[in-house]
Protein backbone atom coordinates (compact mmCIF):
# COMPACT_ATOMS: atom_id res chain seq x y z
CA UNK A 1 -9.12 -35.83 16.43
CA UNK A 2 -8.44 -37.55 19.38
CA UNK A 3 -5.01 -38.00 19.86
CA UNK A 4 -1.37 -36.33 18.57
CA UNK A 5 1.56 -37.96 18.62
CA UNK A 6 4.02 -40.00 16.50
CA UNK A 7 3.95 -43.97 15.98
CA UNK A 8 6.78 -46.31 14.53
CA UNK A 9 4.83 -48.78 13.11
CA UNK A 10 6.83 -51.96 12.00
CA UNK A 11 5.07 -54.83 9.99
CA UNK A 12 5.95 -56.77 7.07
CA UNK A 13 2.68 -57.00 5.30
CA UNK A 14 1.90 -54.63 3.31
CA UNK A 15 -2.08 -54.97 3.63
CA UNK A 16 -1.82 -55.14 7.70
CA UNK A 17 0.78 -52.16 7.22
CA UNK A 18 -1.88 -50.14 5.30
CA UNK A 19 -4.97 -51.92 7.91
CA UNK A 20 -2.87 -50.62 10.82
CA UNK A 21 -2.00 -47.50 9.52
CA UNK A 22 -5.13 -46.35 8.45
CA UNK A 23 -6.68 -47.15 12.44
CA UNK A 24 -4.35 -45.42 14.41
CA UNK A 25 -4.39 -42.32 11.39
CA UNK A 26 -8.08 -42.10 12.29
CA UNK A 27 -7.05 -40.87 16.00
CA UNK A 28 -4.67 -38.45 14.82
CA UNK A 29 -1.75 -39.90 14.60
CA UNK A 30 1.41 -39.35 12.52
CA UNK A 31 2.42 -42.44 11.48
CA UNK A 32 5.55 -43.88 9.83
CA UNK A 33 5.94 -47.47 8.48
CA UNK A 34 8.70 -49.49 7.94
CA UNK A 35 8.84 -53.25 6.87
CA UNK A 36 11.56 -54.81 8.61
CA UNK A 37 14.41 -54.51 12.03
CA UNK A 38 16.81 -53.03 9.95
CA UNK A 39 13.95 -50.02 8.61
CA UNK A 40 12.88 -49.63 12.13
CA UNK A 41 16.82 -49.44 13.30
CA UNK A 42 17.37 -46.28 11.00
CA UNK A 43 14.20 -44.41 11.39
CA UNK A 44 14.64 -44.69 15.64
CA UNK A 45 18.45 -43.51 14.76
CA UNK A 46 17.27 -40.65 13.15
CA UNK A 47 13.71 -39.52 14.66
CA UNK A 48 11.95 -39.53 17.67
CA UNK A 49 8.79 -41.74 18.49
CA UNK A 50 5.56 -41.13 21.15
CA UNK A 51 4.88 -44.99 20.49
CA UNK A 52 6.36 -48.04 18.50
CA UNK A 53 3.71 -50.66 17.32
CA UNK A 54 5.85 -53.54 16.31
CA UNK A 55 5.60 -56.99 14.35
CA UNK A 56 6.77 -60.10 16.38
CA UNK A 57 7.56 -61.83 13.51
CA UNK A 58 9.71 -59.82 10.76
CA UNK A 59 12.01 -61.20 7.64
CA UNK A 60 15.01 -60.36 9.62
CA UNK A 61 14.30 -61.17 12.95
CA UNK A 62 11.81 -60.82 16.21
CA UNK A 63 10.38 -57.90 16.95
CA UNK A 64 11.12 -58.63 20.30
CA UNK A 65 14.62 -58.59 19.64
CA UNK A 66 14.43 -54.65 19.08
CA UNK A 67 12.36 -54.64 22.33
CA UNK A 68 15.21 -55.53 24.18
CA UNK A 69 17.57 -53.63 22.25
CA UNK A 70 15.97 -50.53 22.64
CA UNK A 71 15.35 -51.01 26.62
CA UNK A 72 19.25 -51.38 26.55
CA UNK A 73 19.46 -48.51 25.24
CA UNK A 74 17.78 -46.98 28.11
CA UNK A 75 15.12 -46.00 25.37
CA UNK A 76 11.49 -46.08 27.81
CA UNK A 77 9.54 -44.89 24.64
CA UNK A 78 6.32 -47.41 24.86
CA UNK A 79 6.23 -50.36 22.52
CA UNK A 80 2.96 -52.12 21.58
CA UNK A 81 3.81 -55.62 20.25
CA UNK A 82 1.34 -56.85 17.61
CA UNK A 83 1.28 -60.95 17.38
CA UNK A 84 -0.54 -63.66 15.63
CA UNK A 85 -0.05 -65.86 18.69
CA UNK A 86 -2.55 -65.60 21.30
CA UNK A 87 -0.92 -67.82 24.22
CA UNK A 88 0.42 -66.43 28.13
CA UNK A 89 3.69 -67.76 27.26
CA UNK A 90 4.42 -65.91 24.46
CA UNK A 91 3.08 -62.72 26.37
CA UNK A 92 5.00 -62.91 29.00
CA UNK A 93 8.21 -63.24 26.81
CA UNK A 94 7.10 -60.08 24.93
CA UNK A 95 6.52 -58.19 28.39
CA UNK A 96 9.71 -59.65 29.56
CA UNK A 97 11.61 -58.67 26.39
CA UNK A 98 10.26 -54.71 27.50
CA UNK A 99 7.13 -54.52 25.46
CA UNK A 100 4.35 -52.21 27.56
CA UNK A 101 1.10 -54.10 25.80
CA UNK A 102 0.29 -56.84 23.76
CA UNK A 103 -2.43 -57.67 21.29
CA UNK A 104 -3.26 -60.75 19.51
CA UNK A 105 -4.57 -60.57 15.77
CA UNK A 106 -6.91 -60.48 14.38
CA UNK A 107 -8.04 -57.37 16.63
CA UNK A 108 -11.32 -54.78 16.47
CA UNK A 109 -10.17 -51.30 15.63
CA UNK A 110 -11.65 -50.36 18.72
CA UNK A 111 -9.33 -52.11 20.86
CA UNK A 112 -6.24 -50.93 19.22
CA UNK A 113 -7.42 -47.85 19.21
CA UNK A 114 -8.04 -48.04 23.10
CA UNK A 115 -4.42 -50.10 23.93
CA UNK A 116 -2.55 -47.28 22.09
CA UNK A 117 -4.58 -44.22 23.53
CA UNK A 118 -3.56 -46.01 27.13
CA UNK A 119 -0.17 -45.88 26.36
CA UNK A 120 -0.14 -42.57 24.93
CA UNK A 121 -1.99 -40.91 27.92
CA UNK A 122 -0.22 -42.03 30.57
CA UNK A 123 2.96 -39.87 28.61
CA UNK A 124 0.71 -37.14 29.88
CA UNK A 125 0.14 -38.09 33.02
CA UNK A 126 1.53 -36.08 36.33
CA UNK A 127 4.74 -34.79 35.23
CA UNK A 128 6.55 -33.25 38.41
CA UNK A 129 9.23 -35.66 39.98
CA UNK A 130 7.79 -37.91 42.75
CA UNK A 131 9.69 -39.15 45.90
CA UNK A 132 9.14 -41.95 47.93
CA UNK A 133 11.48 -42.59 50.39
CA UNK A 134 14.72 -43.66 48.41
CA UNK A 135 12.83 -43.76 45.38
CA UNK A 136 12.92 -41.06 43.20
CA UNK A 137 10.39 -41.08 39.54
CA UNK A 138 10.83 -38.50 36.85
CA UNK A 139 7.73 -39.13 34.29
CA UNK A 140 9.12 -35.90 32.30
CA UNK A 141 12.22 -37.78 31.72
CA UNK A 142 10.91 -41.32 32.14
CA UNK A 143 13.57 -42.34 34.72
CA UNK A 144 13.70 -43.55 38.13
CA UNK A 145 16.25 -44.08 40.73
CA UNK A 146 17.17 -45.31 44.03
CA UNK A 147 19.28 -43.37 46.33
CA UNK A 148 20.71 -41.77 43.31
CA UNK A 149 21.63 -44.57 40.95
CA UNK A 150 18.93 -45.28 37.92
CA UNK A 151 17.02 -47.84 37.56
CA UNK A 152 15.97 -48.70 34.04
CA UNK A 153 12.08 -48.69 33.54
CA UNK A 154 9.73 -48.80 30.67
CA UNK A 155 6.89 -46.49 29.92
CA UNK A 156 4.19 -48.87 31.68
CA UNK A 157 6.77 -49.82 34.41
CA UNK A 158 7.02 -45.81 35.32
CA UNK A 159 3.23 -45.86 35.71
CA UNK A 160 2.74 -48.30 37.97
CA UNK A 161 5.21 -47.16 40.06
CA UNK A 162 3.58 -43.70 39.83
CA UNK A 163 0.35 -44.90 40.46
CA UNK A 164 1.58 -47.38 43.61
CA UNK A 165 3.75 -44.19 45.62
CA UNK A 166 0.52 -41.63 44.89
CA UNK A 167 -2.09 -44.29 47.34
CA UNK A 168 -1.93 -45.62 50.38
CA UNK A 169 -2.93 -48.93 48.52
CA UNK A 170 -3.10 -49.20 45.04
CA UNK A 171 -5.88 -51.49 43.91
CA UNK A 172 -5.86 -53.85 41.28
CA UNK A 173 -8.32 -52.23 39.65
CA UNK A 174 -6.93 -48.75 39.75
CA UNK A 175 -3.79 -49.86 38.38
CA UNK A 176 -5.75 -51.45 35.63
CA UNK A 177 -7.56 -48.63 34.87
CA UNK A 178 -5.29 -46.16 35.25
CA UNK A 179 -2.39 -47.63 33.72
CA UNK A 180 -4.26 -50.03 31.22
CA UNK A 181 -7.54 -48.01 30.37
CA UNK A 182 -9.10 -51.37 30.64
CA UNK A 183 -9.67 -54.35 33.96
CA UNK A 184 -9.65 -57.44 31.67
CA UNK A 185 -7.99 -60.60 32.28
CA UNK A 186 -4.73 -60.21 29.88
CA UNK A 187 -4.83 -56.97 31.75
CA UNK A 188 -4.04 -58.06 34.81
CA UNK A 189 -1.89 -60.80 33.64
CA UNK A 190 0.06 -58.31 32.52
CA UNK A 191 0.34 -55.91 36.07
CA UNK A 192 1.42 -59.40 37.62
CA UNK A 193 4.31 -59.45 35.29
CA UNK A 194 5.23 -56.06 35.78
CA UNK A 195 5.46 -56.19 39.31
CA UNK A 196 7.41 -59.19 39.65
CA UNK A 197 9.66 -57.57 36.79
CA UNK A 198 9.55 -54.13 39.43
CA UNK A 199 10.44 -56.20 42.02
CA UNK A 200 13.62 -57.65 40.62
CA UNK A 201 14.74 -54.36 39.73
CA UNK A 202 14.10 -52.80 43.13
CA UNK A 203 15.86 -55.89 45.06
CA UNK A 204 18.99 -55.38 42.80
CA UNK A 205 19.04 -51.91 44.25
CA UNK A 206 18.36 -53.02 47.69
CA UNK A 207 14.82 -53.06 48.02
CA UNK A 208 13.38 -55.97 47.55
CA UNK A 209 10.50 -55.82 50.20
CA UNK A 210 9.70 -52.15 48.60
CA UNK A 211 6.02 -53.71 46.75
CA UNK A 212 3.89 -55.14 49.49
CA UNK A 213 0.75 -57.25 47.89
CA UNK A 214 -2.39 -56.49 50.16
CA UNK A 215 -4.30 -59.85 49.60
CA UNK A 216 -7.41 -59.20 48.03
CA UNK A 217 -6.86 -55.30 47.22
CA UNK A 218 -3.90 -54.96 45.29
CA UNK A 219 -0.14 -53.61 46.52
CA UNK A 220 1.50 -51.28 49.14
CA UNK A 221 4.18 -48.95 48.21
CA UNK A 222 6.51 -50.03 51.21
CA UNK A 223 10.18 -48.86 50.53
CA UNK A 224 10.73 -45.92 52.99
């Protein structure tokens, strides 16, 4: 058994329900599935999730649409958005919407297996509160603030900012690996995204100089 924890998994088809299911039971996983937004609306009201895997496309609506209801919410609990698209564009709306990962069907077991296990990890990563100058990060709580007033982050966002106030300068590749579990393209497409998303956040709280990019390392953790 390689992994414990508790997935929301929200799909329409029955066979890709079962498919999906079935992969992530494998790793240990308890998993409950639900067809639709309004299934996956009751079950979040009424238990609490390690991970949602989620449709884009459902009968009554986009999954991303609960994405962005849920980060609302102030709800950082990782989603995992599962697509039959395979385009940047429609990745970066899914990252922007407050999805952590992304993964285009049809997929390899293997790399499901390895997206959700990165996501799931990093909920065990150093838990003690971190401070970096105004910056404050609680990974036991999944919050962060600046000079007291919260800033609303998701699971993946957290982890970067984790892993850029623990270095001196955080490489590209240690943020991919660390945060990720994997240095592949969509990868790093995806840490672009998240900074810029980090920045905007941090300049809305006064800090918009706070992630310095190092040109050809990675980024600089620069709001003292």
């Amino acid at each position: 058994m390689e992994t414990a924890g508790r997935v929301l998994l929200v799909e329409d088809d029955a066979e890709t329900r079962s498919l999906v299911g079935g992969i992530l039971e494998e790793t240990g996983l308890v998993v409950r599935g639900v067809r639709s937004l309004g299934e996956a609306r009751s079950a979040l009201a009424r238990e609490a999730f390690d991970l949602v895997v989620l449709d884009r496309m459902l009968p009554d609506g986009s999954g991303l649409a609960l994405a962005r209801e849920r980060r609302a919410a102030g709800d950082e609990t990782p989603i995992l958005v599962l697509t039959a698209r395979r385009d940047v564009v429609e990745r970066v709306e899914g990252l922007e919407a407050g999805a952590d990962d992304y993964l285009g069907k049809p997929f390899a077991p293997a790399e499901l297996k390895a997206r959700v296990r990165a996501l799931l990890r990093r909920g065990g990563r150093s838990r003690g509160r971190l401070t970096a100058g105004r910056l404050s990060l609680d990974p036991e709580r999944r919050r962060a603030s600046v000079d007291g007033r919260e800033m609303p982050v998701t699971e993946r966002e957290l982890a970067v900012l984790v892993e850029l106030v623990a270095a001196p300068v955080a490489t590209r590749e240690a943020l991919l690996e660390g945060v990720w579990g994997e240095a592949t393209p969509n990868a790093s497409a995806s840490l672009d995204v998240i900074v810029s998303r980090l920045r905007r956040k941090l300049g809305a709280l006064g800090m918009p100089e706070a992630i310095e990019t190092v040109r050809g390392r990675g980024f600089r953790w620069r709001g003292e």
